[in-house]
N, C-alpha and C. Protein backbone atom coordinates (compact mmCIF):
# COMPACT_ATOMS: atom_id res chain seq x y z
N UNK A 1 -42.76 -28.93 39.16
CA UNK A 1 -42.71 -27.50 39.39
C UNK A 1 -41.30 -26.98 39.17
N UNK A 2 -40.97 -25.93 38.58
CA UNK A 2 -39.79 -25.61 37.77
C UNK A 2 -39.41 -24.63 39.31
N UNK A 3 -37.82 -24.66 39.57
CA UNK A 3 -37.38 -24.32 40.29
C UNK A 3 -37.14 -22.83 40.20
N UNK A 4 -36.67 -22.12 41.18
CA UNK A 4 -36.52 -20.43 41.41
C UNK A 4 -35.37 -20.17 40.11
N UNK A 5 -34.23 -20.79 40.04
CA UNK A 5 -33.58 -20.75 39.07
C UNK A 5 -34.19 -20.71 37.69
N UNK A 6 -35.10 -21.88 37.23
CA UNK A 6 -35.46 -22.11 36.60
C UNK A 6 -36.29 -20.92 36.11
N UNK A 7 -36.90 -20.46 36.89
CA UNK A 7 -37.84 -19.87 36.75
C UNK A 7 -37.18 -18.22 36.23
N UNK A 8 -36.22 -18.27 36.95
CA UNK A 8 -35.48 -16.94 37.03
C UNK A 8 -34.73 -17.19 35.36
N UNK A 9 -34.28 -18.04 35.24
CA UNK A 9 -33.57 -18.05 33.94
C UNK A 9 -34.35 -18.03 32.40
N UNK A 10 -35.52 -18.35 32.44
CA UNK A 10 -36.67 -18.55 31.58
C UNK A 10 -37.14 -17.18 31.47
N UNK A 11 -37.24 -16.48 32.62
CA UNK A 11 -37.73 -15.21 32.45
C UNK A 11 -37.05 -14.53 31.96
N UNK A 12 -35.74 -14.65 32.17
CA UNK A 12 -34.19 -14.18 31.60
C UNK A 12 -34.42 -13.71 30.10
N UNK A 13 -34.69 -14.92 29.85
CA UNK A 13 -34.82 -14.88 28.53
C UNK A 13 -36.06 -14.43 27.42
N UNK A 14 -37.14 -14.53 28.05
CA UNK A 14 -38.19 -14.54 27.77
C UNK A 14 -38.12 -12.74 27.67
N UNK A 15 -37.89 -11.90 28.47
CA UNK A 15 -37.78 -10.57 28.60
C UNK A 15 -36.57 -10.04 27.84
N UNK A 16 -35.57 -10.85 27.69
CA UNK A 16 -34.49 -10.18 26.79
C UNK A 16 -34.88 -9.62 26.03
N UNK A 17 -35.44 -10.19 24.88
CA UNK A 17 -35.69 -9.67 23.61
C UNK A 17 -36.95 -8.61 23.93
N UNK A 18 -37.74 -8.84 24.02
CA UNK A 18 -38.49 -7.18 24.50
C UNK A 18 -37.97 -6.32 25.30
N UNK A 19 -36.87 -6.70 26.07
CA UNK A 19 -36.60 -4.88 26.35
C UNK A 19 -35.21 -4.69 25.58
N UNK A 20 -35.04 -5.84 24.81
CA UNK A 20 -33.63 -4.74 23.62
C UNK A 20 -34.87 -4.32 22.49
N UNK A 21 -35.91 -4.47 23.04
CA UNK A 21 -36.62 -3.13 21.50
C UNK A 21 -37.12 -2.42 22.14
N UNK A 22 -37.32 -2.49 23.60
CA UNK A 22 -37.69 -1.01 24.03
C UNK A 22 -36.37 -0.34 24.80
N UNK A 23 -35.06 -0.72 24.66
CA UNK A 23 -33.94 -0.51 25.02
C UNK A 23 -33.58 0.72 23.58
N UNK A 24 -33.85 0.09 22.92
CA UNK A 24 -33.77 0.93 21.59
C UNK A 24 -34.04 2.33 20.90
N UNK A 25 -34.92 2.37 21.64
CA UNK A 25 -35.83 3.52 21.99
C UNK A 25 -35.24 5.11 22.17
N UNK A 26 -34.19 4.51 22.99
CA UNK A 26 -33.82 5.79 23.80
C UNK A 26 -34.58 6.93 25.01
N UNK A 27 -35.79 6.82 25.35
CA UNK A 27 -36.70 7.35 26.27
C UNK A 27 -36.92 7.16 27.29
N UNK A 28 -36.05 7.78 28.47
CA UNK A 28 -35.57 7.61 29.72
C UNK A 28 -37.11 7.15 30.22
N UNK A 29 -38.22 7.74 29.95
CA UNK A 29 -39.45 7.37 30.77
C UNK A 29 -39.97 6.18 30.19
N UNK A 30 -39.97 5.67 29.24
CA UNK A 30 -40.31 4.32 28.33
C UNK A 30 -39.03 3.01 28.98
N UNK A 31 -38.07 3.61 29.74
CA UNK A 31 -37.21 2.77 30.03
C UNK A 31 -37.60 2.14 31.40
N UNK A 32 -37.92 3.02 31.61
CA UNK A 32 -37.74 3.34 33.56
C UNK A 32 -39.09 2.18 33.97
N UNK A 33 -40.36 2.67 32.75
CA UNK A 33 -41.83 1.77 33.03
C UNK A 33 -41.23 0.16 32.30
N UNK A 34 -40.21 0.29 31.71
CA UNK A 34 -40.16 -1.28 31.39
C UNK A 34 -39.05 -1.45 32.34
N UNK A 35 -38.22 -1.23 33.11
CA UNK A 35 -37.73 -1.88 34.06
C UNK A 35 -38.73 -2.03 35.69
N UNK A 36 -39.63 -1.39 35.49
CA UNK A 36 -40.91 -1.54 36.59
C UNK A 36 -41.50 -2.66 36.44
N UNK A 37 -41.76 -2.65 34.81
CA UNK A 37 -42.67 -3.97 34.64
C UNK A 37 -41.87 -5.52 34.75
N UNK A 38 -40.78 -5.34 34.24
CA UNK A 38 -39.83 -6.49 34.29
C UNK A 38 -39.05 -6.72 35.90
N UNK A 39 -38.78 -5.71 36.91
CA UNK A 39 -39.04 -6.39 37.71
C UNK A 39 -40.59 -6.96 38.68
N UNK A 40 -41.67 -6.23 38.54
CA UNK A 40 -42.87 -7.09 38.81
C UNK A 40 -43.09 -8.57 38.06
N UNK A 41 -42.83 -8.41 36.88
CA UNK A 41 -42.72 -10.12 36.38
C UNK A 41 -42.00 -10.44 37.06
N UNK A 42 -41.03 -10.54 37.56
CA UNK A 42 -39.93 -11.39 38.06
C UNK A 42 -39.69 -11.71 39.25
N UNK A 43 -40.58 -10.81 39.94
CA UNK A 43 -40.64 -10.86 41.32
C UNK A 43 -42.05 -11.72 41.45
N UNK A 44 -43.12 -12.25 40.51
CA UNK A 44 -44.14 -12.75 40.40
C UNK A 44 -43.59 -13.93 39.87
N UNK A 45 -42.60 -13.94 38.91
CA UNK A 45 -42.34 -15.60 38.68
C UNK A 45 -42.06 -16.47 39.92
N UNK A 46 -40.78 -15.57 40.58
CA UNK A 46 -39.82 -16.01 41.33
C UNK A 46 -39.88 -15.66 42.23
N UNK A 47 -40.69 -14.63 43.22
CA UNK A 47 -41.01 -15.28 44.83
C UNK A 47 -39.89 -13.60 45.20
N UNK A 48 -38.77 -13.44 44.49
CA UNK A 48 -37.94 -12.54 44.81
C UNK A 48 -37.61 -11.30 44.71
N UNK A 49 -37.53 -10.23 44.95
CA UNK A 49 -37.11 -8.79 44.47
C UNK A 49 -36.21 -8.90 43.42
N UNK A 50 -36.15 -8.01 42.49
CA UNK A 50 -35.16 -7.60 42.05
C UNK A 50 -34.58 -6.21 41.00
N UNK A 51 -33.72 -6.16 40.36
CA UNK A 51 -33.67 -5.03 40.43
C UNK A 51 -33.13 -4.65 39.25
N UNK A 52 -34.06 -3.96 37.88
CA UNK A 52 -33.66 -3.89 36.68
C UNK A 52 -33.00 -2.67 36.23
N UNK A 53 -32.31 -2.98 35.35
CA UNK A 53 -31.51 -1.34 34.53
C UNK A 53 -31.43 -1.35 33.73
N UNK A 54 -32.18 -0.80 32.39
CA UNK A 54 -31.60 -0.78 31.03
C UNK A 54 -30.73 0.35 30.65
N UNK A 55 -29.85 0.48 30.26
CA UNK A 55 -29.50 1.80 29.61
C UNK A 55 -29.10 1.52 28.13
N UNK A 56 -30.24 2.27 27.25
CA UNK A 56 -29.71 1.62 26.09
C UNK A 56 -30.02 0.49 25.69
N UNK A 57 -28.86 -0.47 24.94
CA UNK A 57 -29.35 -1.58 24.39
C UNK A 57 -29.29 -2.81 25.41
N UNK A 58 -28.10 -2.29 26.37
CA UNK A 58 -27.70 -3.28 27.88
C UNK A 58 -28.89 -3.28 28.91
N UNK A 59 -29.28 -4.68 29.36
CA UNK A 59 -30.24 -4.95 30.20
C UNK A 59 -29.39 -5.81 31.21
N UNK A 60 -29.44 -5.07 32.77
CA UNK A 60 -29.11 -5.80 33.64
C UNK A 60 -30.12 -6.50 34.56
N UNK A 61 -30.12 -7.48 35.25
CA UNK A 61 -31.05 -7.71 36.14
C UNK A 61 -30.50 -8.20 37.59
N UNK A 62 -30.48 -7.74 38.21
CA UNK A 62 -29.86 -8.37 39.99
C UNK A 62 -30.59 -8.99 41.18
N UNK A 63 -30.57 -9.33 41.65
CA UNK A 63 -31.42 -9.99 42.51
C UNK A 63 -30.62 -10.83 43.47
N UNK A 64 -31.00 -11.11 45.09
CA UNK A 64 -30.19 -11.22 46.17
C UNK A 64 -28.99 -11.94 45.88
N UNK A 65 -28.96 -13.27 45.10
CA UNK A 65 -27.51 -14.40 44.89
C UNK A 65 -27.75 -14.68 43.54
N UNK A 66 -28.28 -13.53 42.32
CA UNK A 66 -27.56 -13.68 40.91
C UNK A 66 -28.10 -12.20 40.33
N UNK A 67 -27.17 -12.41 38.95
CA UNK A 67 -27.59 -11.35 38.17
C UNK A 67 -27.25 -11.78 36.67
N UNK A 68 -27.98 -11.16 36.14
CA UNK A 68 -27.82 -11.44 34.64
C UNK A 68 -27.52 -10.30 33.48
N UNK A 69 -26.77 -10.47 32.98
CA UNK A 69 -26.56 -9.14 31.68
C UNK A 69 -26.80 -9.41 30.12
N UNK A 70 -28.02 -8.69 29.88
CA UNK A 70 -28.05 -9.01 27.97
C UNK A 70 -27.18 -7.65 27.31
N UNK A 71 -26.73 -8.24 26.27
CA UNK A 71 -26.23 -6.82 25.80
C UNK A 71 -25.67 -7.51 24.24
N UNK A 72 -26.47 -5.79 23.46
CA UNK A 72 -26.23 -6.10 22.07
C UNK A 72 -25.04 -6.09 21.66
N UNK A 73 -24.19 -6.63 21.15
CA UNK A 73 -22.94 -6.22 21.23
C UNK A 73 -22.57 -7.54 20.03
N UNK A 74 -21.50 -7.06 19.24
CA UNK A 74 -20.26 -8.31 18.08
C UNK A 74 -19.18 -8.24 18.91
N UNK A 75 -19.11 -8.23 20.16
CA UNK A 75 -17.07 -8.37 20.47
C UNK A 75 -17.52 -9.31 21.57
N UNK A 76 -16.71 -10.61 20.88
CA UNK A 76 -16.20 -11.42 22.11
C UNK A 76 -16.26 -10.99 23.79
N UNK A 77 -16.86 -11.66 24.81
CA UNK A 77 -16.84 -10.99 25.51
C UNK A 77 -15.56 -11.30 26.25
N UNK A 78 -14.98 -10.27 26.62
CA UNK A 78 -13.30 -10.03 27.36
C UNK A 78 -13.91 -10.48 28.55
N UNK A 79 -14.35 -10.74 29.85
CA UNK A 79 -14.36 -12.00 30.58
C UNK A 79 -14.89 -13.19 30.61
N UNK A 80 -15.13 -13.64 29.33
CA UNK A 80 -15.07 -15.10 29.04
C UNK A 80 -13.73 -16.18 29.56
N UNK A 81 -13.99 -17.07 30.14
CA UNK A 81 -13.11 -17.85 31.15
C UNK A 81 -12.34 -18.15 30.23
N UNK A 82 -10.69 -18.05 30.35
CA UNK A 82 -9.86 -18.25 29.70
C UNK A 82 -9.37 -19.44 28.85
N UNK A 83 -10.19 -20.73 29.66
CA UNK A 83 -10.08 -21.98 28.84
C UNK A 83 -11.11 -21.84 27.44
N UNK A 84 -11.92 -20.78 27.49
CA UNK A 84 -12.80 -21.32 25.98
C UNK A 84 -11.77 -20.53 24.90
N UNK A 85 -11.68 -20.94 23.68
CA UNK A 85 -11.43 -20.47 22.37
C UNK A 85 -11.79 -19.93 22.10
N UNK A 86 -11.90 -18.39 21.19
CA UNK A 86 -12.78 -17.64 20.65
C UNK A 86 -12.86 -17.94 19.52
N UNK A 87 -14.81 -18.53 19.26
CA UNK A 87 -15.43 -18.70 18.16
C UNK A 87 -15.11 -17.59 17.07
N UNK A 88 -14.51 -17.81 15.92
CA UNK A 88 -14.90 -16.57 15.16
C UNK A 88 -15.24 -16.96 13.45
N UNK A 89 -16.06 -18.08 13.32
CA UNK A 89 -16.50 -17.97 11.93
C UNK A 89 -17.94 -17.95 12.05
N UNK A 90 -17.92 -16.57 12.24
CA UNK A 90 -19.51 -15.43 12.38
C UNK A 90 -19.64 -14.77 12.95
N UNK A 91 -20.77 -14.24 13.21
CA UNK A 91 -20.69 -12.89 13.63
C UNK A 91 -21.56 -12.46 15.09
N UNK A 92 -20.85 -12.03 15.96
CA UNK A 92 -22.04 -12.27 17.12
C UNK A 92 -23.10 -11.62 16.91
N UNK A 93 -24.18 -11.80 17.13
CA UNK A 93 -25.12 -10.42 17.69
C UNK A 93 -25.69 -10.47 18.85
N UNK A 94 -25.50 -11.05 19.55
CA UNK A 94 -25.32 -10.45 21.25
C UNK A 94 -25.41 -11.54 22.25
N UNK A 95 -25.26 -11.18 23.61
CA UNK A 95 -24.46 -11.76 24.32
C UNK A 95 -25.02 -11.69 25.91
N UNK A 96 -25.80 -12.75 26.18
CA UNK A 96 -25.79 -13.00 27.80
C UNK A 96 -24.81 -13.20 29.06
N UNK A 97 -25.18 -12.66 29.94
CA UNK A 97 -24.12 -13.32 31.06
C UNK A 97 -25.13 -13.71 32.50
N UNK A 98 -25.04 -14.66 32.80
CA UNK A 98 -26.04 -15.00 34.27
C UNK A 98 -25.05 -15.09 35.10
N UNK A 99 -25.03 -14.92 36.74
CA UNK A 99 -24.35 -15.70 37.85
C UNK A 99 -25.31 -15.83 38.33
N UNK A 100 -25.26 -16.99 39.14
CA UNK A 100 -26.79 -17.38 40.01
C UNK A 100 -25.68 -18.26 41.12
N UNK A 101 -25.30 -18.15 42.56
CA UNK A 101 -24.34 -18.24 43.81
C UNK A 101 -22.87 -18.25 42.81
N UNK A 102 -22.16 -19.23 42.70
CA UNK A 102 -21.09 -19.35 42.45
C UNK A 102 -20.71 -19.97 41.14
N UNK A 103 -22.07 -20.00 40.24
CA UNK A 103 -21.92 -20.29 38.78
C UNK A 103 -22.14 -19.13 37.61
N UNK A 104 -21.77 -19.28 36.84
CA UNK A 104 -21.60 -18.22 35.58
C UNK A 104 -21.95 -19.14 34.58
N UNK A 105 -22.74 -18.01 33.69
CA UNK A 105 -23.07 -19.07 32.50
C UNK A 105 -22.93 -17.80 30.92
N UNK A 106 -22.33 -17.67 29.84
CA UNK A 106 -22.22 -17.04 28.96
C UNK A 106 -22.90 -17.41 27.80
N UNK A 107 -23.94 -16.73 27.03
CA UNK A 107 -24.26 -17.33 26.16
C UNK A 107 -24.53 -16.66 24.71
N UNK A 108 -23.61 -16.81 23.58
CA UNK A 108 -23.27 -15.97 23.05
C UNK A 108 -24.12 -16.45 21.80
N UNK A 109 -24.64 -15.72 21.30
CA UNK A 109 -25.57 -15.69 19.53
C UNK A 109 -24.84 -15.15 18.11
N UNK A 110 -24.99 -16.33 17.36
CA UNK A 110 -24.00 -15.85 16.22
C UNK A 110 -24.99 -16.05 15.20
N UNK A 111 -24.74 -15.57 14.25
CA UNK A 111 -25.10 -14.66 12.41
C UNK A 111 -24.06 -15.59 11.82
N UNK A 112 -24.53 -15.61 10.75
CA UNK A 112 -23.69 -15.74 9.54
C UNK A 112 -22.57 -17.06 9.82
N UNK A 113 -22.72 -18.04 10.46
CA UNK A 113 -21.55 -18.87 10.71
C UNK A 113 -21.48 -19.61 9.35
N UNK A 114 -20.37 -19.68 8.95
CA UNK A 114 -19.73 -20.57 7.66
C UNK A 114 -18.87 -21.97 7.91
N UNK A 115 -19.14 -22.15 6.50
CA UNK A 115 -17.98 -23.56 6.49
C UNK A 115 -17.91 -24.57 7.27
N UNK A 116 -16.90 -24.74 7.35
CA UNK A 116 -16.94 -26.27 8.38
C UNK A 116 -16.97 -25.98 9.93
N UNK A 117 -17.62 -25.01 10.66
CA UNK A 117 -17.67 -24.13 11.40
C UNK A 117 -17.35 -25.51 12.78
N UNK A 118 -18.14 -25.97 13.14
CA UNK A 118 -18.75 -27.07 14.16
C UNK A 118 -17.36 -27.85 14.05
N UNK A 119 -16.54 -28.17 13.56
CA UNK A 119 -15.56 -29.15 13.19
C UNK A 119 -14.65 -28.71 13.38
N UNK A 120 -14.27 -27.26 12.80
CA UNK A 120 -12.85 -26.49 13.40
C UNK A 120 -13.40 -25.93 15.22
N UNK A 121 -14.48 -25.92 15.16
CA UNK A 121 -14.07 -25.71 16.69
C UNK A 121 -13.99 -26.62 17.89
N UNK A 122 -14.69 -27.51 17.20
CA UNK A 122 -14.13 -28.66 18.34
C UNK A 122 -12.49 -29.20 18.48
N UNK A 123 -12.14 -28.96 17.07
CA UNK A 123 -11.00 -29.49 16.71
C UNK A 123 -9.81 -28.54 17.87
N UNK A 124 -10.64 -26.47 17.64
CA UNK A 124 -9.86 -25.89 18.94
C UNK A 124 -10.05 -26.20 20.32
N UNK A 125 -11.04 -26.61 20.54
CA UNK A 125 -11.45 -26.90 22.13
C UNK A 125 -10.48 -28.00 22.33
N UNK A 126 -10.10 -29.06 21.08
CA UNK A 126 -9.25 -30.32 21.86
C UNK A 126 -8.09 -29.61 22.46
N UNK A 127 -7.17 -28.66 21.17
CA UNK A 127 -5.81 -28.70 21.90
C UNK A 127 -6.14 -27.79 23.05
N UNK A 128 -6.92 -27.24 23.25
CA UNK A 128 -6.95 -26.67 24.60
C UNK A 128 -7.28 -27.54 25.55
N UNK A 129 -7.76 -28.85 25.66
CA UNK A 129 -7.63 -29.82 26.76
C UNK A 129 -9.42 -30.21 27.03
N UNK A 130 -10.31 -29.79 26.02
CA UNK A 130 -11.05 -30.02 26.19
C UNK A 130 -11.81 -31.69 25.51
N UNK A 131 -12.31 -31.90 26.34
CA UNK A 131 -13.41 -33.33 25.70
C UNK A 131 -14.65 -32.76 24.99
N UNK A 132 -14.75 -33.25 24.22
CA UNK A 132 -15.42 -32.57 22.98
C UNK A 132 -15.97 -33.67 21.99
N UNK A 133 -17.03 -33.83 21.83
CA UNK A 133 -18.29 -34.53 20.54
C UNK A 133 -19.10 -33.92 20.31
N UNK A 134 -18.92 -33.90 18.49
CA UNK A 134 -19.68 -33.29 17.66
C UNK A 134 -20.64 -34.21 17.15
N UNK A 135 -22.09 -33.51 17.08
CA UNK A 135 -23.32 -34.58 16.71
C UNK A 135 -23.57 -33.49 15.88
N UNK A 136 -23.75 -34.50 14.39
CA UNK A 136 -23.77 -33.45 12.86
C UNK A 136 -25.66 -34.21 13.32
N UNK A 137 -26.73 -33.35 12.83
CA UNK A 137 -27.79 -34.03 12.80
C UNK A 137 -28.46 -32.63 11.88
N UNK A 138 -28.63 -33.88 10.64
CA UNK A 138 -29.47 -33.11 8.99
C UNK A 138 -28.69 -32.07 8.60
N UNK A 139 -29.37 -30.64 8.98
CA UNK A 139 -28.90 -29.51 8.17
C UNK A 139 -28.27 -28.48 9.42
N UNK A 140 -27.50 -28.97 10.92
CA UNK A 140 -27.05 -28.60 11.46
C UNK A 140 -26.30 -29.51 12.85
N UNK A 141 -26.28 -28.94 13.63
CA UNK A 141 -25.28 -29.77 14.38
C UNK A 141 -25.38 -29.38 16.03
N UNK A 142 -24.44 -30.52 16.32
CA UNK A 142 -23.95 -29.73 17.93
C UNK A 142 -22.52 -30.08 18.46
N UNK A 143 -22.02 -29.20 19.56
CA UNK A 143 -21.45 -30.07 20.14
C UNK A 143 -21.49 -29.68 21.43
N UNK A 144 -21.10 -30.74 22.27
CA UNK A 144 -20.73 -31.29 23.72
C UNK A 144 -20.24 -30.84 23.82
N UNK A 145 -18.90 -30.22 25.45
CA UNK A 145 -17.82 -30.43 25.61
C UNK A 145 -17.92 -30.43 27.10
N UNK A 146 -16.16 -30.70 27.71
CA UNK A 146 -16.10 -30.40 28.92
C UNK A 146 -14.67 -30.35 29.48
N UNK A 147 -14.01 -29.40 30.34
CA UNK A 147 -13.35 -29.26 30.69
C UNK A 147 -13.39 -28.76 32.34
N UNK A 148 -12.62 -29.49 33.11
CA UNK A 148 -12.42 -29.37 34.44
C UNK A 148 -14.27 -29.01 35.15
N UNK A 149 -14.01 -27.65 35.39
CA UNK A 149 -15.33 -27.45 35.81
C UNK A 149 -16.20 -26.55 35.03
N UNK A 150 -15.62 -26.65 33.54
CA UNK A 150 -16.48 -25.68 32.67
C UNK A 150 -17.00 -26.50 31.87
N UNK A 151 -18.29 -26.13 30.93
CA UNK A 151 -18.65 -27.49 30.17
C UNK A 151 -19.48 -26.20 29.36
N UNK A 152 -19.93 -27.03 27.87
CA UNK A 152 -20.49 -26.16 26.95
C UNK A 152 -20.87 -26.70 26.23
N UNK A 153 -22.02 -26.02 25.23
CA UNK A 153 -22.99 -26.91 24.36
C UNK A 153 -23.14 -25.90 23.56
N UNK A 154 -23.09 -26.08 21.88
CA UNK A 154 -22.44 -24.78 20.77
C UNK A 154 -23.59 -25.61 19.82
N UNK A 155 -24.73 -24.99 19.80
CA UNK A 155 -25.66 -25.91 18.86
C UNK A 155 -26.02 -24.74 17.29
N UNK A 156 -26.18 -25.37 16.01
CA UNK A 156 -25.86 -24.62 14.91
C UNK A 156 -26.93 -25.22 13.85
N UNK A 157 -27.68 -24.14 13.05
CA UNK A 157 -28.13 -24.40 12.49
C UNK A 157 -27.35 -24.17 10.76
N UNK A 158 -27.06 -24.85 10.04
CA UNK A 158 -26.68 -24.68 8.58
C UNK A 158 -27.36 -23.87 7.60
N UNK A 159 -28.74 -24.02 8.17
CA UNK A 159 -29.91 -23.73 7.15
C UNK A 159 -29.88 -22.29 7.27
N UNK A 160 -30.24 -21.21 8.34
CA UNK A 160 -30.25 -20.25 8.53
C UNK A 160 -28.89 -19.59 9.18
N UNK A 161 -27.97 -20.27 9.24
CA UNK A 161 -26.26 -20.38 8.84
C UNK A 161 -26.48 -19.36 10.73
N UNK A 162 -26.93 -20.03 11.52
CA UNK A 162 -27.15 -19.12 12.98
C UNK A 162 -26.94 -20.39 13.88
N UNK A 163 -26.22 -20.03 15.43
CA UNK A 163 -26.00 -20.95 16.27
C UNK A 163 -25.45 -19.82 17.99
N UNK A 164 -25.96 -21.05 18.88
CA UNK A 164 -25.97 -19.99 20.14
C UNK A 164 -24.73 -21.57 20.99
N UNK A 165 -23.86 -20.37 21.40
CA UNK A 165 -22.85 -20.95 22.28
C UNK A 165 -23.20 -21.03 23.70
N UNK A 166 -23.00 -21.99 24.59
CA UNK A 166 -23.39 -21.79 25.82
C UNK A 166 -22.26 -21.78 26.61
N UNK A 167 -21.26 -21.35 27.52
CA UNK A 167 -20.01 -21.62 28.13
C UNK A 167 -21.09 -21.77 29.94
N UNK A 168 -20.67 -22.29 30.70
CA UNK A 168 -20.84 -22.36 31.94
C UNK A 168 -20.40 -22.90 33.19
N UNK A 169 -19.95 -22.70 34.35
CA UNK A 169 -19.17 -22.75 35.03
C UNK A 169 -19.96 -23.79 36.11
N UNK A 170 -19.01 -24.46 36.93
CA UNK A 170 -20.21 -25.74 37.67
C UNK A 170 -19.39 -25.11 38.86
N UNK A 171 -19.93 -25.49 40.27
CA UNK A 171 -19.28 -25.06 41.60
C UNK A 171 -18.34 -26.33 41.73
């Protein structure tokens, strides 16, 4: 049985992408019934209240000890924990943020990544002090890493030249 987290984070995701197309919209009353419906899912996955806001293309979600933020957005996000590097061979197109008690987790979606992409960035994560292995597998890749109490997993596809960064924080 998949845990409240679990459950909460799956839904996370699972709802992202349908309400950045009815985020899209622009129709304060088309907004308002999909943040009704998305918190009744969520309060049906997960046992818990909580409490949705779209405005626009940004979807927040809160609930008693986390919250989560989708948002369409290409800019690096400016509180990303200062030990990660900023990825930049591609292009974001948008960008999660969860806290759930005293962990944070960022998870950023990229377009268009080029070149030896997977290789120069591990290569930045070292001098920044990070432990870092890259697993090349067929027509894309991954990598590991870890530092102090942050750790991350940057997995990439070659083929459709697309890859999702994960940064996340441990207690």
């Amino acid at each position: 049985m998949m845990s409240a987290r679990g459950w909460f984070r799956t839904v996370v995701c699972i709802l992202a992408a349908s309400a950045l197309l009815l985020g899209g919209c622009g129709k304060k009353s088309e907004e308002r019934m999909a943040e009704e419906q998305m918190e009744d899912m969520l309060k049906e996955a997960t046992g818990k209240d909580v409490d949705v806001n779209i405005q626009g293309k940004d979807i927040t979600i809160e609930g008693q000890d986390s919250k989560a933020q989708i948002s369409e957005t290409s800019v690096w996000p400016s509180d990303m924990f200062g030990d990660v590097p900023q990825f930049s061979a591609g292009t974001i197109e948008h960008v999660t943020r969860t806290q759930e008690g005293g962990n944070q987790t960022f998870n950023i979606f990229f377009i268009d990544i080029h070149g030896d992409a997977l290789k120069d960035y591990a290569a930045a994560l070292k001098e920044k002090g990070w432990q870092a292995q890259v697993m090349q597998m067929g027509k894309g890749g991954m990598i590991s890493a870890q530092k102090d109490k942050l750790g991350m997993n940057f997995s990439f596809n070659a083929e459709d030249k697309k890859g999702t960064l994960a940064v996340f924080s441990a207690p």
